[in-house]
Protein backbone atom coordinates (compact mmCIF):
# COMPACT_ATOMS: atom_id res chain seq x y z
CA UNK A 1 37.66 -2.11 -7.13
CA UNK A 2 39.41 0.69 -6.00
CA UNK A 3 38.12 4.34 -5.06
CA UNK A 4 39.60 7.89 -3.96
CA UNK A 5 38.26 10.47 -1.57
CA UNK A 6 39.04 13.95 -2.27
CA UNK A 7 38.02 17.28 0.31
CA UNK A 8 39.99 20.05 -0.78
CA UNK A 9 41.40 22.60 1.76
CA UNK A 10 40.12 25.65 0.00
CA UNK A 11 36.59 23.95 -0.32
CA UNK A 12 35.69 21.97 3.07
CA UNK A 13 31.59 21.60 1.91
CA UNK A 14 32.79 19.45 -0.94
CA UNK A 15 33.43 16.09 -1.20
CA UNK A 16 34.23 14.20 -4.53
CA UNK A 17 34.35 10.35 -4.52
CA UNK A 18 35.48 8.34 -7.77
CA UNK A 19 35.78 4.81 -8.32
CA UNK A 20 36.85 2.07 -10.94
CA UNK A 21 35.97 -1.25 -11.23
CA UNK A 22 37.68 -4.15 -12.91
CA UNK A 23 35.91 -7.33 -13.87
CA UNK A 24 37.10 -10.65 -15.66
CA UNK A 25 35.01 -13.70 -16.73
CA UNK A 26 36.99 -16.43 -17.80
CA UNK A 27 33.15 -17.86 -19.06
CA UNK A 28 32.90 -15.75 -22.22
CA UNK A 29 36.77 -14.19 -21.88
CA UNK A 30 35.31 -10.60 -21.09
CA UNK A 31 37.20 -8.54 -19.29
CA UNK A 32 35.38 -4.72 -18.32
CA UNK A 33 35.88 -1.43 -16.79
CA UNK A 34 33.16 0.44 -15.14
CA UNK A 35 33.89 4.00 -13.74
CA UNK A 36 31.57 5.70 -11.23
CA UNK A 37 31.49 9.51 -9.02
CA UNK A 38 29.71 11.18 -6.71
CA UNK A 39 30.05 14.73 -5.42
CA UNK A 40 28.15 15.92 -2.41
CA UNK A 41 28.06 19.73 -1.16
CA UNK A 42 27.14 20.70 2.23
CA UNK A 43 25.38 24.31 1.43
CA UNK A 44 24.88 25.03 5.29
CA UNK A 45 25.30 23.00 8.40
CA UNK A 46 21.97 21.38 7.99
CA UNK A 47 21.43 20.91 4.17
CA UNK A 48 23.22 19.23 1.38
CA UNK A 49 23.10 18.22 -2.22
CA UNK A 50 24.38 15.51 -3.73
CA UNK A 51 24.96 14.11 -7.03
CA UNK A 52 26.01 10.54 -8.72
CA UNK A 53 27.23 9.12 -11.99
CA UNK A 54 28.38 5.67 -13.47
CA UNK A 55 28.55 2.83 -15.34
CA UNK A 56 28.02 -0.73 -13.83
CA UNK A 57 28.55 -3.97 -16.40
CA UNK A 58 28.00 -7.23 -15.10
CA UNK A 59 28.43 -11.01 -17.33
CA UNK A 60 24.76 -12.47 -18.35
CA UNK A 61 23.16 -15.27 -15.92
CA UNK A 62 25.01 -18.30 -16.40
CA UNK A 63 22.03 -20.14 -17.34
CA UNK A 64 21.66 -17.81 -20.28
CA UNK A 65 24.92 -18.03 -21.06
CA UNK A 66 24.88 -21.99 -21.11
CA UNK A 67 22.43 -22.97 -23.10
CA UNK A 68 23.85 -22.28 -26.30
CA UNK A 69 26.90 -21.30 -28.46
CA UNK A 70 25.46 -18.11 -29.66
CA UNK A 71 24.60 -16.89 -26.28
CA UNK A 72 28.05 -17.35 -24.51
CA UNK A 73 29.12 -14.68 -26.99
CA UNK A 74 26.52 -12.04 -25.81
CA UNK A 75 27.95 -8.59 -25.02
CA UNK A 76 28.05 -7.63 -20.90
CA UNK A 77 24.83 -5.70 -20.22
CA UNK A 78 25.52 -1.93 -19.33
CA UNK A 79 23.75 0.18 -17.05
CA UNK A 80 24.34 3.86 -17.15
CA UNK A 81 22.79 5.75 -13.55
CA UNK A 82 22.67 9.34 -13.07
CA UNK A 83 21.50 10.61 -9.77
CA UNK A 84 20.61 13.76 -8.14
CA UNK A 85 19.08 14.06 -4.16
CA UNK A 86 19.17 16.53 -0.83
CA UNK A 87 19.49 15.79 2.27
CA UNK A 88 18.41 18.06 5.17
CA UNK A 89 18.84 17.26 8.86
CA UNK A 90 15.70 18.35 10.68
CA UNK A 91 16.71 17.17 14.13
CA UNK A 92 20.30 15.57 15.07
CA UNK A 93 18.70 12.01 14.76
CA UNK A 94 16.19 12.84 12.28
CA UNK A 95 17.12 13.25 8.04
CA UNK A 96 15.21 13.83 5.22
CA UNK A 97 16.34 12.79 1.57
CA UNK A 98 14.50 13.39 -1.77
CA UNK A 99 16.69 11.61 -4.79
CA UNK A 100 15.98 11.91 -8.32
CA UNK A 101 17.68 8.70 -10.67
CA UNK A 102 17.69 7.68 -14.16
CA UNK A 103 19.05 3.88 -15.37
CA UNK A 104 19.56 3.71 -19.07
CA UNK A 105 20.08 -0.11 -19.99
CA UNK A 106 21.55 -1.41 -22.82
CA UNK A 107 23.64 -4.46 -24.30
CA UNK A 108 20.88 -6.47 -23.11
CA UNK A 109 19.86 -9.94 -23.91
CA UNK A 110 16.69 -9.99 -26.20
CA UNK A 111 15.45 -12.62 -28.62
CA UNK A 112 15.52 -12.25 -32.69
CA UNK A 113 12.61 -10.76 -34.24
CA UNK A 114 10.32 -13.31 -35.77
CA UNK A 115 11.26 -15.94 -33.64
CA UNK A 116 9.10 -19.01 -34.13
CA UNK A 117 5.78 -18.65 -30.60
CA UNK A 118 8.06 -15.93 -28.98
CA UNK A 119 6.29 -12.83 -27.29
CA UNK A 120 8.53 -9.94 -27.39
CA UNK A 121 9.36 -10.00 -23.69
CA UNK A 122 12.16 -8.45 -21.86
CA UNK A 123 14.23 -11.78 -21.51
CA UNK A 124 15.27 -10.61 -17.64
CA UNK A 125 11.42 -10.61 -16.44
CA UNK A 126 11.62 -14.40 -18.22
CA UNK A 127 14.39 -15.67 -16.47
CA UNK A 128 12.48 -19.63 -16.24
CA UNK A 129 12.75 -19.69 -19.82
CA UNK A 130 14.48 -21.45 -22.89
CA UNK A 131 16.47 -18.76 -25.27
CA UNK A 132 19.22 -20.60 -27.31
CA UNK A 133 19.10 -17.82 -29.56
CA UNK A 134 19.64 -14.40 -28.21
CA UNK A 135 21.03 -10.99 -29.08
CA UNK A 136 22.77 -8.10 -27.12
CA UNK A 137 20.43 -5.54 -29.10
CA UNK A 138 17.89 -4.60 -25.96
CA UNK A 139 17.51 -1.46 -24.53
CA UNK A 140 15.72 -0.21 -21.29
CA UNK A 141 15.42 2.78 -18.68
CA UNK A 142 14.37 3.25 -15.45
CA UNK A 143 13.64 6.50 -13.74
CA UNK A 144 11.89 8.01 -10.61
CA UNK A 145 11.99 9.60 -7.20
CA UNK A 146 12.38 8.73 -3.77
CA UNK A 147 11.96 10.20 -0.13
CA UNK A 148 12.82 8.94 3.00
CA UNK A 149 12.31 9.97 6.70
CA UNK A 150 14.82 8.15 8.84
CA UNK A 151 14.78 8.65 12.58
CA UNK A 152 17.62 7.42 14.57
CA UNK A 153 17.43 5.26 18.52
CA UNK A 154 16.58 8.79 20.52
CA UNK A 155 14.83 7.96 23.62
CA UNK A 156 14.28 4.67 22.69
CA UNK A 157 12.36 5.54 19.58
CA UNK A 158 13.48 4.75 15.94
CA UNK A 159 11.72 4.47 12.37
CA UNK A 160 11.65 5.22 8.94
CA UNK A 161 8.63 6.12 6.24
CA UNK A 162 10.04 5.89 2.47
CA UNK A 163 7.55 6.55 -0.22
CA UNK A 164 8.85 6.61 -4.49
CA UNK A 165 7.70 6.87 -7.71
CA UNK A 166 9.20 5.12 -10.63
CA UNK A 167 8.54 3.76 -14.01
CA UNK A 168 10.62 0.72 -16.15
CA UNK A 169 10.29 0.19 -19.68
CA UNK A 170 12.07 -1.53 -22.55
CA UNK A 171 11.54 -1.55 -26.21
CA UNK A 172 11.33 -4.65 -27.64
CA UNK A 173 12.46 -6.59 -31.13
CA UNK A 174 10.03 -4.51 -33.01
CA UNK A 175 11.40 -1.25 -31.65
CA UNK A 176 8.00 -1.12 -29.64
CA UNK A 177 8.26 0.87 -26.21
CA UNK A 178 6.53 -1.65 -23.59
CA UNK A 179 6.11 -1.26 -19.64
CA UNK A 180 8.15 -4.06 -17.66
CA UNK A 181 6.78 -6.68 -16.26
CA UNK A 182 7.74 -4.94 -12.49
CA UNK A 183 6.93 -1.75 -13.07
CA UNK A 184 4.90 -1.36 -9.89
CA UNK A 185 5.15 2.32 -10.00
CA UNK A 186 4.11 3.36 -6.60
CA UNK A 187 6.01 2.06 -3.49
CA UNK A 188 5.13 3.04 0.19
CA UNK A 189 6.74 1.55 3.68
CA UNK A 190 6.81 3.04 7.43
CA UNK A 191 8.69 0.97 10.27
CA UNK A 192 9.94 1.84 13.21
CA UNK A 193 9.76 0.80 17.11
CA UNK A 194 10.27 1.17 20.87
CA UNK A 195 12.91 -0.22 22.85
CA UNK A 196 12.19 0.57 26.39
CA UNK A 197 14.67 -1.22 27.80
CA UNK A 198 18.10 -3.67 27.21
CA UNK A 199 15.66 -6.78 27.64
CA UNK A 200 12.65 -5.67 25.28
CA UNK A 201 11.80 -4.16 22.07
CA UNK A 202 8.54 -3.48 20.19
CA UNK A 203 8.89 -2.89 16.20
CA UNK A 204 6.40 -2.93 13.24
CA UNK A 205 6.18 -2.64 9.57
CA UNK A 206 3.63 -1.40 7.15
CA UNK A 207 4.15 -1.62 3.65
CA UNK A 208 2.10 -0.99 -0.42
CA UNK A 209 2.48 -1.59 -3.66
């Protein structure tokens, strides 16, 4: 992996960041290249924007890939992300971020169409199960948003709340659109705690789903 900073002179609020990543499998003889940026402006001293693209490819499970001939030739599944946030700094130790993010999957595993008792499940939500027979047809997305409310140690106090919205889908054999199995949809957390001294400290999480 290797990555590069750039901040040019003549525009100090911006920041671009790219990266490349090189992976080999000597398992199935792949060998990929997955690119990635992210820009971030500062628009004043308090408030920033920031933006993210790239492509991530990673080799199957091995226990896909081993349990037959056919599958150790599957393609590497691909992820595409595109992401979009601000940040804004309401105290020195307290931020705010709202992000925005899309995943588009593809190159996945799925199993063949008329397969003898098989549902038409996205084979990553299976991953107990027997498939000697897959394909790298499958498609999927993700998308949603996110906001957090991180508060650094300040007189002894600390914490976070987070709170998203997101949905995950995949269409299946059939070229039916179907919800994943953990597309929970609405996630909620706040922790934080007290540390009133070098000897104690009080914390506590709350979390829903």
């Amino acid at each position: 992996f290797a990555s590069l900073q750039i901040q040019p002179e003549v525009a100090r609020r911006f920041t671009l960041n790219t990266g490349l990543r090189l992976d080999y499998s000597e398992y199935n003889g792949s060998t990929e290249m997955s690119p990635r940026v992210s820009a971030r402006y500062d628009i004043t001293a308090k408030l920033s924007a920031n933006t993210a693209y790239g492509v991530f490819k990673q080799v199957n499970p091995r226990f896909l890939l081993s349990q037959s001939t056919q599958n150790q030739g599957l393609e590497n599944p691909r992820a595409t992300h595109y992401i979009a946030g601000l940040e804004y700094l309401l105290q020195p130790e307290t931020l705010l971020s709202i992000e925005a993010y899309h995943k588009q999957y593809s190159r996945m595993p799925e199993r063949a169409n008329g397969q003898p008792g098989e549902d038409p499940g996205w084979v990553f939500d299976n991953a107990g199960t027997y498939n000697p027979e897959l394909s790298s047809g499958a498609e999927g997305w993700a998308r949603g948003v996110e906001m957090l409310l991180q508060k650094k140690m300040a007189d002894g106090f600390y914490g976070s709340v987070s709170a998203a919205y997101f949905r995950s889908g995949y269409d299946d054999f059939a070229g039916v659109s179907r919800d994943r199995d953990l597309d929970i949809r609405y996630l909620f957390s706040a922790n934080g705690g007290y540390r009133p001294n070098d000897f104690w400290e009080f914390s506590a999480r709350w979390s829903w789903q």
